[in-house]
Every structure is written in structure tokens, then in C-alpha cells.
C-alpha atoms as a PDB file:
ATOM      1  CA  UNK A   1      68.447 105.178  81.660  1.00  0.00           C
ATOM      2  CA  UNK A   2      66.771 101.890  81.774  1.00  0.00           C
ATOM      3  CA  UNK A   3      68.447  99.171  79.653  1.00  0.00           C
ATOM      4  CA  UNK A   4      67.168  95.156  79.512  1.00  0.00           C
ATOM      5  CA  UNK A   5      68.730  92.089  78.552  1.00  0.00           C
ATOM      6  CA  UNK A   6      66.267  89.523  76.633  1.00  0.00           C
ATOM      7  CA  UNK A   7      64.184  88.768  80.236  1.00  0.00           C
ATOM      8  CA  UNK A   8      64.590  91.461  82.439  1.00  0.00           C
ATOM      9  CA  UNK A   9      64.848  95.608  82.707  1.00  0.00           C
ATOM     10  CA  UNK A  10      67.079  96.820  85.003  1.00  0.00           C
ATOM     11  CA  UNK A  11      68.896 100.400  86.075  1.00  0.00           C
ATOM     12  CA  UNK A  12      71.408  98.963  88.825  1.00  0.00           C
ATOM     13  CA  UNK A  13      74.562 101.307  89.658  1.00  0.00           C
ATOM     14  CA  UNK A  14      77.080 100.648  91.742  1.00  0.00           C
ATOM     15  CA  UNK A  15      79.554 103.404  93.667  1.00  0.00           C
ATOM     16  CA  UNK A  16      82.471 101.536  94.657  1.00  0.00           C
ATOM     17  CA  UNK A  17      85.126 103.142  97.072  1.00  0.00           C
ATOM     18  CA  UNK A  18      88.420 101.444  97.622  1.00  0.00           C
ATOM     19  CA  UNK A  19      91.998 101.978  98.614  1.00  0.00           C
ATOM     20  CA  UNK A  20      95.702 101.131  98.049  1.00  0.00           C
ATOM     21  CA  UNK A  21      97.386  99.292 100.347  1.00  0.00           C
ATOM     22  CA  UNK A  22      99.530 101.401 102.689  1.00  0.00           C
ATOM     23  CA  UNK A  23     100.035 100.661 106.239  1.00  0.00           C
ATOM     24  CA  UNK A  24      97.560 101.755 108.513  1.00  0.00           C
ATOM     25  CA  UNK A  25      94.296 102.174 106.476  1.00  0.00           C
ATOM     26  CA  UNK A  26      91.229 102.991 108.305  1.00  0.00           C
ATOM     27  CA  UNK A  27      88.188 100.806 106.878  1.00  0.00           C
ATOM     28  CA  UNK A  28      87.393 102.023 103.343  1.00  0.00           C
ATOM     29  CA  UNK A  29      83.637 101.394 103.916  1.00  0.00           C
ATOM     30  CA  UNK A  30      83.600 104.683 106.082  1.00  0.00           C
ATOM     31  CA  UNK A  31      85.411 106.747 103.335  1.00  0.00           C
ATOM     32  CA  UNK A  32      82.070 107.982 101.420  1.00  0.00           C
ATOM     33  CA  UNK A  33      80.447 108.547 104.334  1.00  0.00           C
ATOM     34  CA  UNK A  34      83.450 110.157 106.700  1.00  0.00           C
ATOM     35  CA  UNK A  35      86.396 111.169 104.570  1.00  0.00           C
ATOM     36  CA  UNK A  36      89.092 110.761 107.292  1.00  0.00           C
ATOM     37  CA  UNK A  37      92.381 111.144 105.521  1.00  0.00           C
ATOM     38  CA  UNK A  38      94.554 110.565 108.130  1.00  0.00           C
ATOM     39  CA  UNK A  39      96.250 107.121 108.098  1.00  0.00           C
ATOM     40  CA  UNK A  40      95.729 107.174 104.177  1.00  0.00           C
ATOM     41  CA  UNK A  41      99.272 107.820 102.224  1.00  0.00           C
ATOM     42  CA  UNK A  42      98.386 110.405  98.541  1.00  0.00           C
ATOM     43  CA  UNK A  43      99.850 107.440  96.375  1.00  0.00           C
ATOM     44  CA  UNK A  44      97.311 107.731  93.322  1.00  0.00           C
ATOM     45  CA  UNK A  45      98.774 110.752  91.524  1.00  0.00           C
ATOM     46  CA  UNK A  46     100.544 111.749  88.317  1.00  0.00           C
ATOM     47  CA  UNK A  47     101.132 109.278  85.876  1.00  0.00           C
ATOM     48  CA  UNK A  48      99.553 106.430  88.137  1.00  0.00           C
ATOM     49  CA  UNK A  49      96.330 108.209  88.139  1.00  0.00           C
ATOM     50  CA  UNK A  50      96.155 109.112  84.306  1.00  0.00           C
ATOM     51  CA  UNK A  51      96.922 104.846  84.034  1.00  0.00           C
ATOM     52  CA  UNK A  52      94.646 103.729  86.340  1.00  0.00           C
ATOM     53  CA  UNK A  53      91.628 105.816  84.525  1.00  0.00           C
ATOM     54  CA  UNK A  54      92.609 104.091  81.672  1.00  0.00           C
ATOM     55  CA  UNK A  55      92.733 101.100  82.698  1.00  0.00           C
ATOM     56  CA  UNK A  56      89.139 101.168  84.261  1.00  0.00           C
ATOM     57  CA  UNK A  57      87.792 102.077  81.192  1.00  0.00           C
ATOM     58  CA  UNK A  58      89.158  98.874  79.433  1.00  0.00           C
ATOM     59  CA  UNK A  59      88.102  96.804  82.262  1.00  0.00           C
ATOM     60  CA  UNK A  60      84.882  98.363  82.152  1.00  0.00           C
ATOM     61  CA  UNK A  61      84.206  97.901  78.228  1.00  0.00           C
ATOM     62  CA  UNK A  62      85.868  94.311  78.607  1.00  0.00           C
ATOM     63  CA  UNK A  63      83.289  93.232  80.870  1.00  0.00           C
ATOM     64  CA  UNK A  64      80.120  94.919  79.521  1.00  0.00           C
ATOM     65  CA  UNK A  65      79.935  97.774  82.177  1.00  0.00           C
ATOM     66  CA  UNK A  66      79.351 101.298  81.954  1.00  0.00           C
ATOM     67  CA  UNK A  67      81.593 103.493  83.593  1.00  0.00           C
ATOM     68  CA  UNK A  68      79.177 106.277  84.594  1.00  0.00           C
ATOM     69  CA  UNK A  69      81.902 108.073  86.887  1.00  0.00           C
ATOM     70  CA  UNK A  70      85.046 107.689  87.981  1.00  0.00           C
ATOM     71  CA  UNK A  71      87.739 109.529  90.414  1.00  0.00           C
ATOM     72  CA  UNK A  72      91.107 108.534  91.187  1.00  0.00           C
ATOM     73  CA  UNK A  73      91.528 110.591  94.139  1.00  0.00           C
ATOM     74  CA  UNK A  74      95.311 110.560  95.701  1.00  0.00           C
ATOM     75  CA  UNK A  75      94.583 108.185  98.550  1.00  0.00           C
ATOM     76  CA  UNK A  76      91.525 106.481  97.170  1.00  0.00           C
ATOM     77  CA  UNK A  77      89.552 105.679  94.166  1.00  0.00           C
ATOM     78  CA  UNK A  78      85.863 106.446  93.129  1.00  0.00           C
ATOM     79  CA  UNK A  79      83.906 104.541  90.606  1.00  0.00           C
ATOM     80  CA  UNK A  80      80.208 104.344  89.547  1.00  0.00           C
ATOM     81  CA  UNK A  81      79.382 101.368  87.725  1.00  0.00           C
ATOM     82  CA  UNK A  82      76.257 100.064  85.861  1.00  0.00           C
ATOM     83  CA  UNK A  83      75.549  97.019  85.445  1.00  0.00           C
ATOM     84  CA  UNK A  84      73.709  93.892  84.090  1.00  0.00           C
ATOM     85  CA  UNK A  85      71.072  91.753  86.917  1.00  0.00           C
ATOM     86  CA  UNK A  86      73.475  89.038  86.407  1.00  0.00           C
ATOM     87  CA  UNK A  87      76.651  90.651  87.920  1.00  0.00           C
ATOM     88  CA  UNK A  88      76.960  90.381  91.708  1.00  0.00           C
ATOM     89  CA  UNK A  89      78.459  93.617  92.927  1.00  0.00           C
ATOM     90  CA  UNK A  90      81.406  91.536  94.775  1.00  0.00           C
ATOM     91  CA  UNK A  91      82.036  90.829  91.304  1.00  0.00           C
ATOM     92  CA  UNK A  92      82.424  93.756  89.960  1.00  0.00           C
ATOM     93  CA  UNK A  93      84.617  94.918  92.339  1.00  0.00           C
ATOM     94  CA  UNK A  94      86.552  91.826  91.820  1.00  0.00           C
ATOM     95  CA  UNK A  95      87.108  92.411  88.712  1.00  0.00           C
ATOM     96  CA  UNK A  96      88.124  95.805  89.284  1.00  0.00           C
ATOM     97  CA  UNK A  97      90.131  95.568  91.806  1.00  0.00           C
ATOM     98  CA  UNK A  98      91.987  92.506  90.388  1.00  0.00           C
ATOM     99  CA  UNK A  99      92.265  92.965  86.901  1.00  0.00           C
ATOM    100  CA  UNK A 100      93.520  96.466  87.357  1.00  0.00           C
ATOM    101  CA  UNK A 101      96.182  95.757  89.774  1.00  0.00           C
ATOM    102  CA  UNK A 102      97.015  93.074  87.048  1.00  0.00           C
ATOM    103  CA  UNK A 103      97.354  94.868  84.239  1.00  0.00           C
ATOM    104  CA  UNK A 104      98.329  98.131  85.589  1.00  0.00           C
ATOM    105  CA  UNK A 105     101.656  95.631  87.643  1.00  0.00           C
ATOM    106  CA  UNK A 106     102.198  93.960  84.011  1.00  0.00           C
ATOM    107  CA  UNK A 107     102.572  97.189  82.269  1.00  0.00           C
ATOM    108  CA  UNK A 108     104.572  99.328  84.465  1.00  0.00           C
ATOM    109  CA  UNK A 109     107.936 100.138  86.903  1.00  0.00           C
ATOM    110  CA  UNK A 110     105.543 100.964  90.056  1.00  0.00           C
ATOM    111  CA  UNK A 111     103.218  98.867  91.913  1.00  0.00           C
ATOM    112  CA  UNK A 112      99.709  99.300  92.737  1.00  0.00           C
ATOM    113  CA  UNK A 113      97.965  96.707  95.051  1.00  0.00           C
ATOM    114  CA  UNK A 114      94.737  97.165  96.540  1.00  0.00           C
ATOM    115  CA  UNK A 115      93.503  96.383 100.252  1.00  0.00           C
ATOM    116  CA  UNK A 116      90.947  93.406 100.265  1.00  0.00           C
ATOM    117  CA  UNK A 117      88.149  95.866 102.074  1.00  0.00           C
ATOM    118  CA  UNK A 118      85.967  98.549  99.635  1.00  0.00           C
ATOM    119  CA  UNK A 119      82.616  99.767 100.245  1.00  0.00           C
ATOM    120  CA  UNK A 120      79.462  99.568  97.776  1.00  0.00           C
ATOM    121  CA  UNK A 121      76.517 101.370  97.650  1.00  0.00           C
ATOM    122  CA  UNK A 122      73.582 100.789  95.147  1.00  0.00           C
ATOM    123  CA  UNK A 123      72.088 103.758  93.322  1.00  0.00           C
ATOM    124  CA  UNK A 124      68.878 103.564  91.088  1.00  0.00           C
ATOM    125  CA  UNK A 125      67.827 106.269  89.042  1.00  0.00           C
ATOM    126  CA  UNK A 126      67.124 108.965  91.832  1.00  0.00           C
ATOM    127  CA  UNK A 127      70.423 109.162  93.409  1.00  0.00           C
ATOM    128  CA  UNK A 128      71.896 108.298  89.905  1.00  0.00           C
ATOM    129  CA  UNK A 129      72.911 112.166  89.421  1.00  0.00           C
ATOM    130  CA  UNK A 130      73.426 112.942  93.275  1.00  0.00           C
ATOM    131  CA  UNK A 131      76.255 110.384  92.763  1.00  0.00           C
ATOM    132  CA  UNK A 132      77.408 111.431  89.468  1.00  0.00           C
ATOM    133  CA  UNK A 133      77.313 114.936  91.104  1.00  0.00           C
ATOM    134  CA  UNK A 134      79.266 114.486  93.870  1.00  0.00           C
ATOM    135  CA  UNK A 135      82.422 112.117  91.795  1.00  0.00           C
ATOM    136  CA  UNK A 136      82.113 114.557  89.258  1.00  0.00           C
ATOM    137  CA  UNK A 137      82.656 117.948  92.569  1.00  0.00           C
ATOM    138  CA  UNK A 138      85.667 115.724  93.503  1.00  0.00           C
ATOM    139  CA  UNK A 139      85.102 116.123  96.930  1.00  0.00           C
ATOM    140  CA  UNK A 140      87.787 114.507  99.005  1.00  0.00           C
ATOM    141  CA  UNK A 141      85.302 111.714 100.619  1.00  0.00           C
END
């Protein structure tokens, strides 16, 4: 859906694909495309994934982004992310990625820290549902 702020109309989404740190992680930019699983530890379950779903919400409605999608998959995390002209999608991943290791470190026993790499992809309205589609199929990308 096309939104605007007082100067400008925009439909900008963002599908964001990061990991945990672990020890040998392959480059998280080939995870949507390739999906190879095999230096990736399944860290991102139970309780930490019901937390960390939470906790993108909040950081989502903090910062005045919609949360379209999201997937905490074991060994990596999924999110597709609208957003304002004026937010640079380093940014938002930024935030993301920083605020939620904050919080979700302040709040609980465990420890989640994220590598520094991620991938981004920009989606405008006609891939908006392919991508929506394909978090929503929780395929293991």
C-alpha cells in the first residue's frame, strides 16, 4: 500500500536476512539466495525465538516501521520491513540488529549477538507478496 509523509509517497520494503554469531558462518548475503546450512549452528529456537519476535515488533513500532513479515528461523532470522524515504536501510538493520541484541541481553539468562554481515534486498509493490509469500512458506533459505 502506498503511504506518504508531508512531501513525498513512497512503498519501500526491505527483506533483511541475518545471523547469530557462531563460529564458522558462511556470508549471510548468500542465505536468501542459497540456503546452505552447513556451518550455521540451530541457536534461534524455543523461548529465544518466541522473545526475539517480540522484541522486533517493539523495535519496529518504536521506530515507525511496519513489520510486514518476520521469521526467526533456527540458524537465521527473516524480516520484511517498510519503511519511511528517510531511513537508510543500513539503518534499519542497525537498529535491528542492535537494539535487539540489547534488549533481548538486558532482559534475559542467554545471549544473543549478531554477526556484523546481513543481506538486504528492496521490494516494491510487485514482489511485495512474493516476499511475504515465501517468509510466510518458511522455507529454510
Amino acid at each position: 500500500m502506498v503511504k506518504s509523509t508531508r512531501h513525498a509517497k513512497y512503498e519501500l520494503y526491505y527483506h533483511i536476512v541475518f545471523v547469530p554469531k557462531s563460529g564458522g558462518i558462511e556470508d549471510p548475503a548468500d542465505l536468501a539466495e542459497q540456503g546452505s546450512a552447513q556451518y550455521r549452528r540451530s541457536q534461534l529456537t524455543g523461548k529465544t525465538k518466541e522473545r526475539l519476535e517480540t522484541i522486533f515488533v517493539e523495535i519496529c513500532e518504536d521506530k515507525g516501521l511496519e513489520l510486514a513479515e518476520s521469521e526467526v528461523m533456527p540458524d537465521h532470522v527473516h524480516l520484511f520491513i517498510g519503511s519511511p524515504p528517510k531511513n537508510a536501510p543500513s539503518l534499519i538493520v542497525n537498529w535491528v540488529k542492535g537494539i535487539s541484541a540489547r534488549k533481548y541481553n538486558q532482559r534475559y539468562d542467554d545471549r544473543v549477538k549478531w554477526t556484523r554481515s546481513y543481506y538486504v534486498g528492496t521490494a516494491g509493490s510487485a514482489s511485495k507478496g512474493a516476499v511475504e509469500q515465501y517468509i510466510k512458506g518458511g522455507s529454510d533459505a
